[in-house]
N, C-alpha and C. Protein backbone atom coordinates (compact mmCIF):
# COMPACT_ATOMS: atom_id res chain seq x y z
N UNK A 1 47.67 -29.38 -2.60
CA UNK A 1 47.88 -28.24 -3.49
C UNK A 1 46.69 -28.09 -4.43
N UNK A 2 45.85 -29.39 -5.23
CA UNK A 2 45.06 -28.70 -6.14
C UNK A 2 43.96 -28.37 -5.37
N UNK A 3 43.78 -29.02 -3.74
CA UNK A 3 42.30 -28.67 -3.37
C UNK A 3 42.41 -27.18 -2.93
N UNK A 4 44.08 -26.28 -2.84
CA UNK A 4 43.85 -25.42 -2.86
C UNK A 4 44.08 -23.97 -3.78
N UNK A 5 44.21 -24.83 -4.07
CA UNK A 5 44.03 -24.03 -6.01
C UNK A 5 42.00 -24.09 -6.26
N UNK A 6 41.36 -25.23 -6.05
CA UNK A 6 39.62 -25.39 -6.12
C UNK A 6 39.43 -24.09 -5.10
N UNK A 7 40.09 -24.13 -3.35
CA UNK A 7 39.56 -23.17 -2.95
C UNK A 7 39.52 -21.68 -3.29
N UNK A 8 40.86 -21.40 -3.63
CA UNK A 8 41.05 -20.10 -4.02
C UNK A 8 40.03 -19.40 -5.01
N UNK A 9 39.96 -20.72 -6.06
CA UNK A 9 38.78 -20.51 -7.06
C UNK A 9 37.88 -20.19 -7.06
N UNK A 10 37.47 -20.88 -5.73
CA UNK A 10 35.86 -20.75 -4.97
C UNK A 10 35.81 -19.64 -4.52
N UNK A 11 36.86 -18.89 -3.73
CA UNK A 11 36.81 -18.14 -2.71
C UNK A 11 36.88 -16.58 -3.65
N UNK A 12 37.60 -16.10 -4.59
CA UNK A 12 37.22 -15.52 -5.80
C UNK A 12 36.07 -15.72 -6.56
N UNK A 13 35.75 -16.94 -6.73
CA UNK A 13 34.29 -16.39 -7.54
C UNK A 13 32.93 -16.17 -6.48
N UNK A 14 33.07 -16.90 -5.60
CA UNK A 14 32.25 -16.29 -3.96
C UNK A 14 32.02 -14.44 -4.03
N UNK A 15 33.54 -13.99 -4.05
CA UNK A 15 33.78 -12.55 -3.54
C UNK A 15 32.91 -11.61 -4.89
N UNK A 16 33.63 -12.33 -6.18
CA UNK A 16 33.12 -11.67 -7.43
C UNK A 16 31.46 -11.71 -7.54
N UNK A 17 30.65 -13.17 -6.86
CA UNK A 17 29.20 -12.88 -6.84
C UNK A 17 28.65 -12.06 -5.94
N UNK A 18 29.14 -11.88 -4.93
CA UNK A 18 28.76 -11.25 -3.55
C UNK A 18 28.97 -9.71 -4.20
N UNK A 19 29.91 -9.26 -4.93
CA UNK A 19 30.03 -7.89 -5.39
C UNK A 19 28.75 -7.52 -6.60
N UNK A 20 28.48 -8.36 -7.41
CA UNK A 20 27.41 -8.33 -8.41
C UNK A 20 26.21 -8.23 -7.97
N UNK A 21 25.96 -9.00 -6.35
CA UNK A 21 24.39 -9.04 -6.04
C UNK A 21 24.38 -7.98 -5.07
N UNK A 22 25.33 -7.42 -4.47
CA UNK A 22 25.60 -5.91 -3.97
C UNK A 22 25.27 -4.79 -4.44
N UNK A 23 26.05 -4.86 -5.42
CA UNK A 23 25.54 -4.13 -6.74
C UNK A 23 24.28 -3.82 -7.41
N UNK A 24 23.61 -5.40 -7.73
CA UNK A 24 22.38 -5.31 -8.13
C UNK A 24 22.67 -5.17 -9.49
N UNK A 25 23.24 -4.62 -10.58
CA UNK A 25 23.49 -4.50 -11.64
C UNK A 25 25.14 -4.48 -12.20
N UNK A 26 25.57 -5.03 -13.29
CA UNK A 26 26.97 -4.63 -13.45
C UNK A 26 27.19 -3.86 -14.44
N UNK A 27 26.23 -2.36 -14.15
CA UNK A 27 26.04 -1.20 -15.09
C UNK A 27 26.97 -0.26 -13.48
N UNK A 28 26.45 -0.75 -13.04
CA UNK A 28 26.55 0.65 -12.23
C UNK A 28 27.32 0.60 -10.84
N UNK A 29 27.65 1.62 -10.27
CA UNK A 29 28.44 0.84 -8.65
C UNK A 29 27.48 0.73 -7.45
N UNK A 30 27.52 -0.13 -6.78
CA UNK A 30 26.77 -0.19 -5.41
C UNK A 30 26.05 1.10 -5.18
N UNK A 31 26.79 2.21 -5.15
CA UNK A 31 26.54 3.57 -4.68
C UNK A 31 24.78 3.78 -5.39
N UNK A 32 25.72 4.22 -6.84
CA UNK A 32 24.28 3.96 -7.97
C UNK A 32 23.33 3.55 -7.81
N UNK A 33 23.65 2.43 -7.72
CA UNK A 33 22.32 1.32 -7.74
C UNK A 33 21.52 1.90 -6.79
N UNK A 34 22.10 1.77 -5.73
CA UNK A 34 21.29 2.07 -3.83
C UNK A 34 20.89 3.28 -4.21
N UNK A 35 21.49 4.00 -4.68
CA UNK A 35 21.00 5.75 -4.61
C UNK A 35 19.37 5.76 -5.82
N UNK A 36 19.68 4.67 -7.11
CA UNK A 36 18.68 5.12 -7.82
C UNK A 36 17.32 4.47 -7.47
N UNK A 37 17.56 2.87 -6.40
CA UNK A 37 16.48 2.29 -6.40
C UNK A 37 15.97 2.87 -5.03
N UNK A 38 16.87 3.50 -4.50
CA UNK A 38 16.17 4.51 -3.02
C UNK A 38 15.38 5.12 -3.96
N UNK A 39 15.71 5.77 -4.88
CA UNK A 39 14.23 6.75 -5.07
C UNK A 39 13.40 6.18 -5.86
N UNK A 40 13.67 4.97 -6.94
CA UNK A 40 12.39 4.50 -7.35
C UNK A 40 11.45 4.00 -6.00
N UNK A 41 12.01 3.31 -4.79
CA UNK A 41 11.40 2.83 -3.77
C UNK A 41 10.44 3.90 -3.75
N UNK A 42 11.16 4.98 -3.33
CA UNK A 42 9.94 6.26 -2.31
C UNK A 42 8.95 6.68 -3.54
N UNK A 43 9.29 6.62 -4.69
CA UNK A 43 8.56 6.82 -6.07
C UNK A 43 7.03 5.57 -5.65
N UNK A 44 7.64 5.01 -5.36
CA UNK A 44 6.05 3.61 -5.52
C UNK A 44 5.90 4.34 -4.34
N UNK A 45 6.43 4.24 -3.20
CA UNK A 45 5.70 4.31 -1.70
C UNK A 45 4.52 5.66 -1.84
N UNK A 46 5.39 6.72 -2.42
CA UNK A 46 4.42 8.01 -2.57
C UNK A 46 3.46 8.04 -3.90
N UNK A 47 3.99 7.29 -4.48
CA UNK A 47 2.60 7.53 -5.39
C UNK A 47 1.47 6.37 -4.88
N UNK A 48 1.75 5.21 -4.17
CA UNK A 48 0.53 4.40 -3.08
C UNK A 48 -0.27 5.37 -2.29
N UNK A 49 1.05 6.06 -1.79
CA UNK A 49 0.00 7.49 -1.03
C UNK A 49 -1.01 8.11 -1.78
N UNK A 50 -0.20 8.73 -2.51
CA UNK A 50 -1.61 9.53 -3.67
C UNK A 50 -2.79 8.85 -4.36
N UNK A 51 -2.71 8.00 -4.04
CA UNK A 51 -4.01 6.96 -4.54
C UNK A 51 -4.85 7.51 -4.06
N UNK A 52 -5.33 8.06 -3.00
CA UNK A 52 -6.25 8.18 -2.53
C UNK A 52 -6.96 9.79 -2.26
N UNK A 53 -5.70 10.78 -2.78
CA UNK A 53 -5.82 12.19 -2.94
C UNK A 53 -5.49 12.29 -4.46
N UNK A 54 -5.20 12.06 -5.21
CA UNK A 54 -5.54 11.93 -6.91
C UNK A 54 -5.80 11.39 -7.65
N UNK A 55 -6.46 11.40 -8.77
CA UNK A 55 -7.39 10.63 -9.95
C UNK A 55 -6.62 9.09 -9.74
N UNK A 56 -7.29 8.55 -9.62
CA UNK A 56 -6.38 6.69 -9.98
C UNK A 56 -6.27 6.75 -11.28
N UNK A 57 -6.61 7.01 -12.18
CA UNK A 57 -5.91 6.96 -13.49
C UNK A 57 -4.88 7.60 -13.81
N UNK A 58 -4.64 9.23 -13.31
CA UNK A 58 -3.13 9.67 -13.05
C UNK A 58 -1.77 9.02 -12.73
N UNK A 59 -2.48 8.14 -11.49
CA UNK A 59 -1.62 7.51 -10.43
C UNK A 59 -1.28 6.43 -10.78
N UNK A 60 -2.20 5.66 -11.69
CA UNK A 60 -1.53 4.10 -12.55
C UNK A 60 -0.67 4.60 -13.41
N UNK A 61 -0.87 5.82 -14.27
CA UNK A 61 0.15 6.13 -15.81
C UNK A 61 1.41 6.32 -15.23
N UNK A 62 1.53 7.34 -13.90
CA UNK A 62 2.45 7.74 -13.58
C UNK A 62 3.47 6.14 -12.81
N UNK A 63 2.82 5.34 -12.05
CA UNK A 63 3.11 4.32 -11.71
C UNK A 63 3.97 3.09 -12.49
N UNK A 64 3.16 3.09 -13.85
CA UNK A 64 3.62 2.54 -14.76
C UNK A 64 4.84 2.70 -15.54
N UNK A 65 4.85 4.09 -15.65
CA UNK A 65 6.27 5.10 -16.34
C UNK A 65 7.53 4.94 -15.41
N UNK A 66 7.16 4.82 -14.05
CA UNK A 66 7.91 4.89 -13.04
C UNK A 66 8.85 3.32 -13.43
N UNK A 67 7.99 1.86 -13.70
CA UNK A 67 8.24 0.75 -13.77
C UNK A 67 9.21 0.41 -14.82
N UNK A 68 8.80 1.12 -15.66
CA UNK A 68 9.58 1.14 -17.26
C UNK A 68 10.71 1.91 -17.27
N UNK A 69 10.96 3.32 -16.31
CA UNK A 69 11.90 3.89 -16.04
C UNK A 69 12.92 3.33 -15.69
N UNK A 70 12.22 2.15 -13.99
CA UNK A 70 13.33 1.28 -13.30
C UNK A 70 14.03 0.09 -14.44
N UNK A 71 12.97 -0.67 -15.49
CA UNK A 71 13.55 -0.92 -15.91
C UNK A 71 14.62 -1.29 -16.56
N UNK A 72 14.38 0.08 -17.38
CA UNK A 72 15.27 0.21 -18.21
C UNK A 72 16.72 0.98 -17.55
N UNK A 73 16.18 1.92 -16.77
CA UNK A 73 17.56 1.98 -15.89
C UNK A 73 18.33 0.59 -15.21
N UNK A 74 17.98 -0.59 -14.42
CA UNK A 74 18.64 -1.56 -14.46
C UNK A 74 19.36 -2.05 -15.54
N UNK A 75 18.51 -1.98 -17.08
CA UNK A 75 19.57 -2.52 -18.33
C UNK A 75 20.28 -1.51 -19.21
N UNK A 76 20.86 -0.33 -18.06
CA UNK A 76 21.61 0.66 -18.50
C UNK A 76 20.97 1.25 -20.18
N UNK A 77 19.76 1.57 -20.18
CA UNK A 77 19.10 2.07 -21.35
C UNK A 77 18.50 3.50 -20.88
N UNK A 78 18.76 4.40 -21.14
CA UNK A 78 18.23 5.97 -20.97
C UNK A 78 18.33 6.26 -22.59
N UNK A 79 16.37 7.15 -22.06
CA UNK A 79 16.11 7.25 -22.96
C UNK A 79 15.24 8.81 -22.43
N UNK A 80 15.77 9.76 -22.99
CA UNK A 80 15.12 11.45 -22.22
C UNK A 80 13.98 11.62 -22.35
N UNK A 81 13.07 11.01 -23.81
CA UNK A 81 11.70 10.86 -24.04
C UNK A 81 11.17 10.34 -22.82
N UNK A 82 12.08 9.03 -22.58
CA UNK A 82 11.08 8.23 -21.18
C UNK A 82 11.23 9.09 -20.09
N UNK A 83 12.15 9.53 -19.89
CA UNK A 83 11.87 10.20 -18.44
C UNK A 83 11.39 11.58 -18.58
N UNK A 84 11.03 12.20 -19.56
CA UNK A 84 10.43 13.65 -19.84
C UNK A 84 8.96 12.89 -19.26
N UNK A 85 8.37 11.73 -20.01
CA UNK A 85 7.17 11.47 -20.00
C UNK A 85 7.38 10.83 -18.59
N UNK A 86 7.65 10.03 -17.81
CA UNK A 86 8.09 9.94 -16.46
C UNK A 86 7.38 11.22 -15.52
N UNK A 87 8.31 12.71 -15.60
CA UNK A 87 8.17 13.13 -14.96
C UNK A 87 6.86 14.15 -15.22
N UNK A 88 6.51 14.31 -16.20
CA UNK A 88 5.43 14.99 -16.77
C UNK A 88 3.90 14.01 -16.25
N UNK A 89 3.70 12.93 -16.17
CA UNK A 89 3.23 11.73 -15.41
C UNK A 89 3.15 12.06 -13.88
N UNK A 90 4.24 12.45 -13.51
CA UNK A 90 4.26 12.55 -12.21
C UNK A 90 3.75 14.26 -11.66
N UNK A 91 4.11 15.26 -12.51
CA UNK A 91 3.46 15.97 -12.09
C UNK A 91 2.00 17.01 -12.28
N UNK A 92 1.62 15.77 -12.95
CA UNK A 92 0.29 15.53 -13.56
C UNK A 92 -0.30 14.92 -11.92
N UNK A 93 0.06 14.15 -11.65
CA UNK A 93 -0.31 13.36 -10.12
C UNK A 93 -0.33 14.94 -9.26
N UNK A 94 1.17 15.45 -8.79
CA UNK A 94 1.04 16.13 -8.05
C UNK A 94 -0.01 17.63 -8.14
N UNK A 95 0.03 18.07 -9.43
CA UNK A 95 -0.91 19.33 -9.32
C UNK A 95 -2.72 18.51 -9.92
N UNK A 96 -3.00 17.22 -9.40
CA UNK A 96 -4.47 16.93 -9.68
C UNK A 96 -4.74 16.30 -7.58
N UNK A 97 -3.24 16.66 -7.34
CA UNK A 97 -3.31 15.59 -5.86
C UNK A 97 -4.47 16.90 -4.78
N UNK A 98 -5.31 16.27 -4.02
CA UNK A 98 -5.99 17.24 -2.88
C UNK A 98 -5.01 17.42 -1.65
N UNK A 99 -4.04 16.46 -1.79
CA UNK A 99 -2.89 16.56 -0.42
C UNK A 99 -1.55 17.16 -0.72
N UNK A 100 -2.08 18.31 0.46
CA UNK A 100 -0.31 19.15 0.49
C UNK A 100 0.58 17.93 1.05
N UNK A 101 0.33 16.94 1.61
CA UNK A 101 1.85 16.31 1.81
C UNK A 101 2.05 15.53 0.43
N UNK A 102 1.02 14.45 -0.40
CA UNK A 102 1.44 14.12 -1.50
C UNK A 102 2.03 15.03 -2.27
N UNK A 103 1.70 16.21 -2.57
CA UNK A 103 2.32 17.17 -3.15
C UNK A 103 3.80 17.59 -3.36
N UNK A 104 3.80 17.87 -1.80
CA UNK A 104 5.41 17.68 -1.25
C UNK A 104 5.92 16.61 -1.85
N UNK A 105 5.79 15.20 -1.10
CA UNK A 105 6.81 14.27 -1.48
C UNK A 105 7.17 14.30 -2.74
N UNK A 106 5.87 13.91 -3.72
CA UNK A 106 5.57 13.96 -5.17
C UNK A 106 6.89 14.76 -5.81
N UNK A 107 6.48 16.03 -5.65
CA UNK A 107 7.55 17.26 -5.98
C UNK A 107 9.05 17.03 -5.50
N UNK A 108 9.13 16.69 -4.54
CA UNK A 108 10.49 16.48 -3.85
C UNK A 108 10.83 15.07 -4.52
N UNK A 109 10.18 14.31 -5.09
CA UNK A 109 10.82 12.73 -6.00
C UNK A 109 11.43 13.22 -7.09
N UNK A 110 10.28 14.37 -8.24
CA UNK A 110 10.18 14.70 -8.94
C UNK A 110 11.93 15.68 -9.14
N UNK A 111 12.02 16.27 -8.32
CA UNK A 111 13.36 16.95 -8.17
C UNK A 111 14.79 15.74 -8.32
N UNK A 112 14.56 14.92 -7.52
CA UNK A 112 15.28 14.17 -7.53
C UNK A 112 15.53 13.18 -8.85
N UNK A 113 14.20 12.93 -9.12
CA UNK A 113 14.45 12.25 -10.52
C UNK A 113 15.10 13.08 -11.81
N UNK A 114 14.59 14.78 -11.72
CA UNK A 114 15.50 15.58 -12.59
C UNK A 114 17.13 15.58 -11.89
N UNK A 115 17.32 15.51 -11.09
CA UNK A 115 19.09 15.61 -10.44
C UNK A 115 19.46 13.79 -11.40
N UNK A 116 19.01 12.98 -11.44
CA UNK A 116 19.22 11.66 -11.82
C UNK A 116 19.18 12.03 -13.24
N UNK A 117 18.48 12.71 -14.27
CA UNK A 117 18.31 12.79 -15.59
C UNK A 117 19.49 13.67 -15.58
N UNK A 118 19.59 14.84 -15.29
CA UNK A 118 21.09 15.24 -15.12
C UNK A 118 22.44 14.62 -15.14
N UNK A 119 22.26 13.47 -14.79
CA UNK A 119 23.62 12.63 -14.16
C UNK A 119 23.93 12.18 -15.57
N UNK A 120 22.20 11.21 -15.80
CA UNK A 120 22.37 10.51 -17.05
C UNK A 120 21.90 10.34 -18.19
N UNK A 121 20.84 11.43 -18.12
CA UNK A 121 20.14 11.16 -19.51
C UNK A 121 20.79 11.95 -20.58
């Protein structure tokens, strides 16, 4: 009986960590999380792209804002200043970029990150 009273214990706090590192944060639900770090992901992937069709100094500020964004979104902190300057960063990148596809993506993150400030800022 008590070794299974230890398991049950185990087997609950097992389920309860497995839901937290799912999660990724215990701000937000699985959904969240996956949905916001999908677009910080494509946020780095496309601004790596633009490295090479806009100013590298654009592309670090905007890079950087992006980092501080994820941040602080993981420790449930929104702040509209940061993501005004976020996205103003970013489309500073896209209208200095020489590539219509950086452009695109750029713009199409940029949308998405306003649908996300919507949700929560």
């Amino acid at each position: 009986m008590k070794y299974a009273c230890v398991l049950c214990f185990l087997s609950g706090w097992l389920t309860l960590s497995a839901q937290v590192v799912t999660s990724g944060s215990p701000f937000y639900s699985p959904q969240e999380y996956q949905r916001a770090h999908s677009l910080f992901d494509k946020l780095h992937t496309d601004l790596n792209a633009a490295e090479t069709t806009a100013p590298p100094n654009l592309v670090q500020q905007a890079r950087d804002d992006v980092n501080r964004l994820e941040n602080n979104w993981d420790n449930a902190v929104y702040s509209s200043s940061q993501m005004d300057q976020t996205v103003s960063e970013l489309e500073a990148v896209v209208h200095h970029s020489h590539s219509l596809l950086d452009e695109a993506n750029l713009g199409d993150d940029v949308s998405q990150l306003l649908t996300l400030r919507r949700e929560y800022y």
